[in-house]
PDB file of N, CA and C in Angstrom:
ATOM      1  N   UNK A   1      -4.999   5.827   9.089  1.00  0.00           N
ATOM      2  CA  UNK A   1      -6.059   4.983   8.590  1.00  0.00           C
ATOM      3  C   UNK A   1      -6.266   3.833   9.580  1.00  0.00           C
ATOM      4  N   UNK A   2      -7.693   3.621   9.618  1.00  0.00           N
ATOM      5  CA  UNK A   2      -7.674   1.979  10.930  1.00  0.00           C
ATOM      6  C   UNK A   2      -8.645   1.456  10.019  1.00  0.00           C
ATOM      7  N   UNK A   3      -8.617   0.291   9.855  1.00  0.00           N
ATOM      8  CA  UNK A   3      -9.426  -0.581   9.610  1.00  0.00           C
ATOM      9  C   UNK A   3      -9.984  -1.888  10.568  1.00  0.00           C
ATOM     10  N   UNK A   4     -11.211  -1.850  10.420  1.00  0.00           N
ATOM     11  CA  UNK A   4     -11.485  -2.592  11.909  1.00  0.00           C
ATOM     12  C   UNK A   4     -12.125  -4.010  10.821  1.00  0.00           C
ATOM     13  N   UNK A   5     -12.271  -4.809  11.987  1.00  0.00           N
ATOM     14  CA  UNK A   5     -12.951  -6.348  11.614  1.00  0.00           C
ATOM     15  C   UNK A   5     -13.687  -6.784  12.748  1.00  0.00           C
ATOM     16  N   UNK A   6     -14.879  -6.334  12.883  1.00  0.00           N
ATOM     17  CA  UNK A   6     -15.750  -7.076  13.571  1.00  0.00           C
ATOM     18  C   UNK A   6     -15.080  -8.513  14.060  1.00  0.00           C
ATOM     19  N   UNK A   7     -15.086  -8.030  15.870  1.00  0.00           N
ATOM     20  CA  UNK A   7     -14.402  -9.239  16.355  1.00  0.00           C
ATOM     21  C   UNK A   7     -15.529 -10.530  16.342  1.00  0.00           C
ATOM     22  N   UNK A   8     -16.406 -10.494  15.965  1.00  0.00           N
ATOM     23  CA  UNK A   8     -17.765 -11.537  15.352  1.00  0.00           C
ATOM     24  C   UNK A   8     -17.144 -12.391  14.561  1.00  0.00           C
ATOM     25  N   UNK A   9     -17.177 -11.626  13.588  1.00  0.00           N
ATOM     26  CA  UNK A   9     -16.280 -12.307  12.229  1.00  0.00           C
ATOM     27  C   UNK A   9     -15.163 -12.557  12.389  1.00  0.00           C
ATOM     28  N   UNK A  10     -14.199 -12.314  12.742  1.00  0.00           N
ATOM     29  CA  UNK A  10     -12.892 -12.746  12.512  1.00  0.00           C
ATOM     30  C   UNK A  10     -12.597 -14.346  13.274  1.00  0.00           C
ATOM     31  N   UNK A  11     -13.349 -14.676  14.310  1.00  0.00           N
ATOM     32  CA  UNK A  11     -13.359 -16.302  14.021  1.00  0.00           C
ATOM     33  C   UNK A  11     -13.659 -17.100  12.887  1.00  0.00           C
ATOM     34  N   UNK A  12     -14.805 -16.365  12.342  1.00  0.00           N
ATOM     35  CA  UNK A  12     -15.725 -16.926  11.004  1.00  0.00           C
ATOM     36  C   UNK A  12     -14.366 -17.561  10.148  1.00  0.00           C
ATOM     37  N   UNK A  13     -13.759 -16.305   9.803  1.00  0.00           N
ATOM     38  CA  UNK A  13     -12.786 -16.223   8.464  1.00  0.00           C
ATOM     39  C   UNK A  13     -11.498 -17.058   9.018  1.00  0.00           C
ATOM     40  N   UNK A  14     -11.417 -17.021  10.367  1.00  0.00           N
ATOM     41  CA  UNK A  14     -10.123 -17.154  10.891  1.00  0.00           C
ATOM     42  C   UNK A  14      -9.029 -16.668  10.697  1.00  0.00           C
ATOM     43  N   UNK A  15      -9.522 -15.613  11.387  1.00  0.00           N
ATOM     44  CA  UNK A  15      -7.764 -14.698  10.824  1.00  0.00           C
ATOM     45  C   UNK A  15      -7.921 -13.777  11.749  1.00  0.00           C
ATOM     46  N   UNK A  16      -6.473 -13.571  12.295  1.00  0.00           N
ATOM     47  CA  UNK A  16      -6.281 -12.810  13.346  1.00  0.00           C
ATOM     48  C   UNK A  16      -5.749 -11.109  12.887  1.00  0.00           C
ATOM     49  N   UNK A  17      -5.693  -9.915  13.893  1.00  0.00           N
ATOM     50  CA  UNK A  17      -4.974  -8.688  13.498  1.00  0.00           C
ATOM     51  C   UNK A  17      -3.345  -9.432  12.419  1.00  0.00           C
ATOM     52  N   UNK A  18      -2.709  -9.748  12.889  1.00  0.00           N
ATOM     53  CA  UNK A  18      -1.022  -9.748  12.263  1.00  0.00           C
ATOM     54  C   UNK A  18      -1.507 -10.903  11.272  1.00  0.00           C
ATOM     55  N   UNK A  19      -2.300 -11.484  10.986  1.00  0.00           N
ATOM     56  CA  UNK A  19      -2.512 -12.060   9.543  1.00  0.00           C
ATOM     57  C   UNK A  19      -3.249 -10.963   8.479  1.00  0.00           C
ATOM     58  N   UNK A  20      -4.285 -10.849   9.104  1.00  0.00           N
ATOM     59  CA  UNK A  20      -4.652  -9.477   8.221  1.00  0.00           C
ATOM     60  C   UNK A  20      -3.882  -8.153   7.764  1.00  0.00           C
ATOM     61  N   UNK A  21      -3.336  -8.197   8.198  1.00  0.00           N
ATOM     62  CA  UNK A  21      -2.016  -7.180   8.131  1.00  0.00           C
ATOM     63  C   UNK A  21      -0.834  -7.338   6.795  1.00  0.00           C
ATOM     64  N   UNK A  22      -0.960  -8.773   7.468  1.00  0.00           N
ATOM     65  CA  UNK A  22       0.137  -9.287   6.515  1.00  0.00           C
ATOM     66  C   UNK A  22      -0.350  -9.611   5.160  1.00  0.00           C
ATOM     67  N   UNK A  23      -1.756  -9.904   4.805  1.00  0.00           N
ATOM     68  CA  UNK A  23      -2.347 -10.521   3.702  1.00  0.00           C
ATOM     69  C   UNK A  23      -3.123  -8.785   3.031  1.00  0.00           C
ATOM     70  N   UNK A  24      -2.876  -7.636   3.900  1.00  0.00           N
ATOM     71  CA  UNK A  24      -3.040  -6.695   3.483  1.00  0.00           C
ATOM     72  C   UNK A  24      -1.588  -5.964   2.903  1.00  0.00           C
ATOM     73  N   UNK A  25      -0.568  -6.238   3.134  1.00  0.00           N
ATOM     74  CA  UNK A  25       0.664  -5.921   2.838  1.00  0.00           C
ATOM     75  C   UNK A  25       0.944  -6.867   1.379  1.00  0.00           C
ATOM     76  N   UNK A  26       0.328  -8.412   1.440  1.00  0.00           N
ATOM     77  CA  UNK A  26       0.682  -8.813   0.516  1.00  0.00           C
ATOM     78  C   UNK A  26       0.011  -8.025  -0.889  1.00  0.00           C
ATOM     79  N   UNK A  27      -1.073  -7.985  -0.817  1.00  0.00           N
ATOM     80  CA  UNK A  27      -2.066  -7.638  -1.777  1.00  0.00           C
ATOM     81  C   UNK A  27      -2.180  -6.108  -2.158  1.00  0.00           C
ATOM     82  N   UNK A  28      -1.036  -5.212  -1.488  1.00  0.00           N
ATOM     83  CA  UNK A  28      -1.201  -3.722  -2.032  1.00  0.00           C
ATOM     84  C   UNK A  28       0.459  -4.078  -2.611  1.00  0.00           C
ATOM     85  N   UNK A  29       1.214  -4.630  -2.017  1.00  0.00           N
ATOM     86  CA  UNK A  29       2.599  -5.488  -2.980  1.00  0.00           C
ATOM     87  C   UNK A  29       2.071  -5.814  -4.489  1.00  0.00           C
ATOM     88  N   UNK A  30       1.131  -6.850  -4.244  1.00  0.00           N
ATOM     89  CA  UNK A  30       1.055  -7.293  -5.718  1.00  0.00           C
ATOM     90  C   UNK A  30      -0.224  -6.299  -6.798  1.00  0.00           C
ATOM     91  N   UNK A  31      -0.813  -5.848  -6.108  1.00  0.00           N
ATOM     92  CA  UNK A  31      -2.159  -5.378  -7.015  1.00  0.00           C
ATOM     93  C   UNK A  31      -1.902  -4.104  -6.991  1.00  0.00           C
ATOM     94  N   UNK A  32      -1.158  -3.135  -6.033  1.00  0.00           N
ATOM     95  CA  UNK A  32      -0.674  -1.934  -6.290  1.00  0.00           C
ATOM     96  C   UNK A  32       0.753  -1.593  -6.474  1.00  0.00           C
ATOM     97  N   UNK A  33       1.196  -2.507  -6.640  1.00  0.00           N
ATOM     98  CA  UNK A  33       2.777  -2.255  -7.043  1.00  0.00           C
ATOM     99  C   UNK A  33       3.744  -1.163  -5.726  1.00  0.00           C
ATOM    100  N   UNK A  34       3.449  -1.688  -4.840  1.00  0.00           N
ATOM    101  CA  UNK A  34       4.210  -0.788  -3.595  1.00  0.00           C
ATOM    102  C   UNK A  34       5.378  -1.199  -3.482  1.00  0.00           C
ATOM    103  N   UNK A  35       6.564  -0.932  -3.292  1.00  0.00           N
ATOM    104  CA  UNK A  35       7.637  -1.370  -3.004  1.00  0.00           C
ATOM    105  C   UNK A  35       7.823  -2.673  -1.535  1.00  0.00           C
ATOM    106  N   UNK A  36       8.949  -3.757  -2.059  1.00  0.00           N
ATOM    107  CA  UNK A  36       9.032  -4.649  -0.946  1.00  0.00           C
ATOM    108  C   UNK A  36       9.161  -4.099   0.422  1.00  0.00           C
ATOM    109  N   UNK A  37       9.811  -3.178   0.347  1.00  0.00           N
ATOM    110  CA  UNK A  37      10.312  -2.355   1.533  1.00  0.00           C
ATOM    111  C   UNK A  37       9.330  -1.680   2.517  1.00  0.00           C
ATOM    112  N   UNK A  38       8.309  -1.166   1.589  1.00  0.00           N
ATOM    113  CA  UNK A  38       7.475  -0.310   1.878  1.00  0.00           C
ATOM    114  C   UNK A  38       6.429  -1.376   2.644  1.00  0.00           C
ATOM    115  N   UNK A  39       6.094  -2.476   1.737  1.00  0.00           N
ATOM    116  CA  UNK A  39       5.447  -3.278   2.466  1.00  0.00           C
ATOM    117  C   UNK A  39       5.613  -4.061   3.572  1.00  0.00           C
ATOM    118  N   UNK A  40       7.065  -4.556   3.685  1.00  0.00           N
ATOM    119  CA  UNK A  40       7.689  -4.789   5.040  1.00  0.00           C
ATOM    120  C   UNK A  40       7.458  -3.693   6.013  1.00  0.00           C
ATOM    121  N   UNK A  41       7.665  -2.903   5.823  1.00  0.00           N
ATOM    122  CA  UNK A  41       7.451  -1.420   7.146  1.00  0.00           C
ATOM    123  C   UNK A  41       5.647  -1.551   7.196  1.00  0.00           C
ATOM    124  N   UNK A  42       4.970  -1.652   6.368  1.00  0.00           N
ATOM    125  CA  UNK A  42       3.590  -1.953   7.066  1.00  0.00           C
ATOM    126  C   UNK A  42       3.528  -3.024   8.317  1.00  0.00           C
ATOM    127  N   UNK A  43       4.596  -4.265   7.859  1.00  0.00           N
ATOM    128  CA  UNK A  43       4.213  -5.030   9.085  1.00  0.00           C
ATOM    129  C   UNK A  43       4.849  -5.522   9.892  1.00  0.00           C
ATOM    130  N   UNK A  44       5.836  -4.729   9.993  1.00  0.00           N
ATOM    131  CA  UNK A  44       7.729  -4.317  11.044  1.00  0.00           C
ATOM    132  C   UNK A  44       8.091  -5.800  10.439  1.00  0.00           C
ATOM    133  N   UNK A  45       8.406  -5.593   9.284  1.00  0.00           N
ATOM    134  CA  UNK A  45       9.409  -6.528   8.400  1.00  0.00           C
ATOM    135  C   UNK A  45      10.356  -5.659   8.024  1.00  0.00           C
ATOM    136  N   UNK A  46      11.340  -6.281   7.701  1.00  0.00           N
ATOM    137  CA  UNK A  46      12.804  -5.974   6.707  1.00  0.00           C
ATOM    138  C   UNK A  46      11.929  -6.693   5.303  1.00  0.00           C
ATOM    139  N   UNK A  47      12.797  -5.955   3.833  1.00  0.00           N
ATOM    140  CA  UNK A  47      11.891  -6.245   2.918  1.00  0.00           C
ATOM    141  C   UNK A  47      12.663  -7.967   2.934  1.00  0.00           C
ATOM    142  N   UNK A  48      13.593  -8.510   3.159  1.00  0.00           N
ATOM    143  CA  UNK A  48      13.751  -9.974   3.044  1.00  0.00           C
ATOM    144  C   UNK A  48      13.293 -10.388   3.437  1.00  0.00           C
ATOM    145  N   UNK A  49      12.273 -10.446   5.173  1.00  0.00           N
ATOM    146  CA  UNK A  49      11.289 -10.633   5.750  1.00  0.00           C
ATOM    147  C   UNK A  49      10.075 -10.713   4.991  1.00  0.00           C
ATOM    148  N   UNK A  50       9.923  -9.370   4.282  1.00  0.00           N
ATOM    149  CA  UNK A  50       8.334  -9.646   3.627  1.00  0.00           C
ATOM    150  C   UNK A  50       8.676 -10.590   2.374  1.00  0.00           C
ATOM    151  N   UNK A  51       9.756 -10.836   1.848  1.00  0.00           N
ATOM    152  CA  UNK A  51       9.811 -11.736   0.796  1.00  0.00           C
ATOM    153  C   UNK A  51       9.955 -12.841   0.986  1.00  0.00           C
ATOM    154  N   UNK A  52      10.313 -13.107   2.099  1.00  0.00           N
ATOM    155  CA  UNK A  52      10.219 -14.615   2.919  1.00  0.00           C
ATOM    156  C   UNK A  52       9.059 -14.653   2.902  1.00  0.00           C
ATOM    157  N   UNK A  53       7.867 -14.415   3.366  1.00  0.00           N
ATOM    158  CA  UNK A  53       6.339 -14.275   3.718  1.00  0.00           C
ATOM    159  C   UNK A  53       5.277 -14.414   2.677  1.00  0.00           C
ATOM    160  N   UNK A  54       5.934 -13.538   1.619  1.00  0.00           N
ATOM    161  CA  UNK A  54       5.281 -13.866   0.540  1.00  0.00           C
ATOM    162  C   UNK A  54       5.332 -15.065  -0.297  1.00  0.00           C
ATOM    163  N   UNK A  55       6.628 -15.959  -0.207  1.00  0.00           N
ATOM    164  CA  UNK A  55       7.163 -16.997  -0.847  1.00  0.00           C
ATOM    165  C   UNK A  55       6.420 -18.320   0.304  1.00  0.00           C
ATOM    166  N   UNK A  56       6.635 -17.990   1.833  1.00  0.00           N
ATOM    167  CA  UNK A  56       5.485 -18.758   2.284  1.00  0.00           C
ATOM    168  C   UNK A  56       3.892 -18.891   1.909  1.00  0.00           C
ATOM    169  N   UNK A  57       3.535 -17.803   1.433  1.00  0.00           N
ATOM    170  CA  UNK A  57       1.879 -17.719   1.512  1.00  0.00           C
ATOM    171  C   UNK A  57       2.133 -18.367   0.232  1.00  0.00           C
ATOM    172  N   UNK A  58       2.821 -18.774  -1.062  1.00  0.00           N
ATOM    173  CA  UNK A  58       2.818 -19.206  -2.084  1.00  0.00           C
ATOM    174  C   UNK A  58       2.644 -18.813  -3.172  1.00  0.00           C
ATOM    175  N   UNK A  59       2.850 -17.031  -2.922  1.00  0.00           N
ATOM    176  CA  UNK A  59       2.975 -15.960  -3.798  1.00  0.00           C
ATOM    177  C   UNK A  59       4.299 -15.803  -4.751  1.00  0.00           C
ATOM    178  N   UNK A  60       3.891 -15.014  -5.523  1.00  0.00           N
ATOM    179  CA  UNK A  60       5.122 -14.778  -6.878  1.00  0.00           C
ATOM    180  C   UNK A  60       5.615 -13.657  -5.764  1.00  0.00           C
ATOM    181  N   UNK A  61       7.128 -13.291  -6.811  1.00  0.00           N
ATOM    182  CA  UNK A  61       7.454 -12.327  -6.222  1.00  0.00           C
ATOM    183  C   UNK A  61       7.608 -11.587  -6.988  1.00  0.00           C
ATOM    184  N   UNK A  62       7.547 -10.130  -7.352  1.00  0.00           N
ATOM    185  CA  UNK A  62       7.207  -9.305  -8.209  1.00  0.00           C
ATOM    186  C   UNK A  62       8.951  -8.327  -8.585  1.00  0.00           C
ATOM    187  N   UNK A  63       9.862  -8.886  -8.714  1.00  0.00           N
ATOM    188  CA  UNK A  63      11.117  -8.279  -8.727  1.00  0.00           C
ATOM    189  C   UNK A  63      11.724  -8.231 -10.410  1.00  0.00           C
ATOM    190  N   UNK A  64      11.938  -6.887 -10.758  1.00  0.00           N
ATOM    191  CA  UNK A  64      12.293  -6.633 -12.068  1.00  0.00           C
ATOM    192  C   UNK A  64      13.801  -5.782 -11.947  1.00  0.00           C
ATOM    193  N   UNK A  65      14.065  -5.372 -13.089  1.00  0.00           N
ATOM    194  CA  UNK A  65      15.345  -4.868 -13.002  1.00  0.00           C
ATOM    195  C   UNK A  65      15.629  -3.214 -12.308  1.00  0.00           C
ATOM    196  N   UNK A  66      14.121  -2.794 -12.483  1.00  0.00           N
ATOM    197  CA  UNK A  66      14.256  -1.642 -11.468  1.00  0.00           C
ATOM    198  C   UNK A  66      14.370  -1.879 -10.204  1.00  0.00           C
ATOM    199  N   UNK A  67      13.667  -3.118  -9.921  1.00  0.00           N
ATOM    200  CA  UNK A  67      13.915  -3.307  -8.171  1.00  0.00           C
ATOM    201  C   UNK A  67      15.741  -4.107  -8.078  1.00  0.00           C
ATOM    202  N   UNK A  68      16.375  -4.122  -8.598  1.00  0.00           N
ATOM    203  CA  UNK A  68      17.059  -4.657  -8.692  1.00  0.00           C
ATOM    204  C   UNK A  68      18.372  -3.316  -8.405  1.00  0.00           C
ATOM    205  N   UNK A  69      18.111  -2.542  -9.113  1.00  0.00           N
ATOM    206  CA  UNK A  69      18.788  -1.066  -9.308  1.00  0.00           C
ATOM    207  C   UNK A  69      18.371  -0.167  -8.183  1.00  0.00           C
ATOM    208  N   UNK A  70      17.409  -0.122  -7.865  1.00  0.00           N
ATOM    209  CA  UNK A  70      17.122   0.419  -6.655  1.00  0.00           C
ATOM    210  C   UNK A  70      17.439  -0.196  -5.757  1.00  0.00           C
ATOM    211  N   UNK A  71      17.440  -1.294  -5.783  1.00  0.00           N
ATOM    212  CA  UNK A  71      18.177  -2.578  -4.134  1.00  0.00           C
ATOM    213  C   UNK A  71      19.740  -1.818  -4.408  1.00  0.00           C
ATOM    214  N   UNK A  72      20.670  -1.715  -5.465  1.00  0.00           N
ATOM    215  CA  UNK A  72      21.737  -1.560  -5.502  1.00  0.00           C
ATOM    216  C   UNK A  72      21.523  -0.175  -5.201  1.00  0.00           C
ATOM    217  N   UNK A  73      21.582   0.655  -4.836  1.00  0.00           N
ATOM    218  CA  UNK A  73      21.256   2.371  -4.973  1.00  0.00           C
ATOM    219  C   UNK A  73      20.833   2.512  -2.971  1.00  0.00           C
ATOM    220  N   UNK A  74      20.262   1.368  -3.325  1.00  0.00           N
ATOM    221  CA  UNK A  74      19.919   1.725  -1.397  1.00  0.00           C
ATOM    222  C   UNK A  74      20.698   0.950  -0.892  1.00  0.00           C
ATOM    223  N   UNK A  75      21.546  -0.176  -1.550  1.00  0.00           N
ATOM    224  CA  UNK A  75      22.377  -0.368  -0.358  1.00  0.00           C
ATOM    225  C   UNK A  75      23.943  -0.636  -0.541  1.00  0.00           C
ATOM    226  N   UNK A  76      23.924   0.727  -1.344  1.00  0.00           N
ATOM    227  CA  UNK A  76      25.550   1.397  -1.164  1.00  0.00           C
ATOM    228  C   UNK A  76      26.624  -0.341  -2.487  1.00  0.00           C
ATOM    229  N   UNK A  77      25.803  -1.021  -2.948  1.00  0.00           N
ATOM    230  CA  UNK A  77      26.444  -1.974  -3.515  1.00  0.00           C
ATOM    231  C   UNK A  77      26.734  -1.295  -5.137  1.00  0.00           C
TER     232      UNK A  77
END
């Protein structure tokens, strides 16, 4: 998949490729329920990386007891 942005516009909005990226990683995180992980690998993050990122942009973080069980399950704890 590519998604392009008219290099016109993207002064307009101000936002560069690796912000868009990242504010596209945030928003399929929260509105499609993708895994942290999954969304870190969209934007060569580790998922503590993308949860750092998200807690910068001033986002919730979406962590329940399944992600919690699955964090334990993937990492051997």
């Amino acid at each position: 998949m590519k998604i392009e942005i008219d290099d016109s516009l993207a002064p307009k909005i101000d936002i560069d490729e690796k912000e868009a990226m990242e504010l596209l990683a945030i928003d399929l995180y929260k509105y499609k329920g993708i895994h942290g992980s999954l969304a870190g690998k969209l934007i060569g993050k580790t998922e503590f990386e993308f949860h750092s990122l998200v807690a910068e942009k001033g986002e919730t973080i979406n962590y329940d007891v399944d992600d919690l069980m699955d964090d334990i399950k993937n990492n051997g704890l």
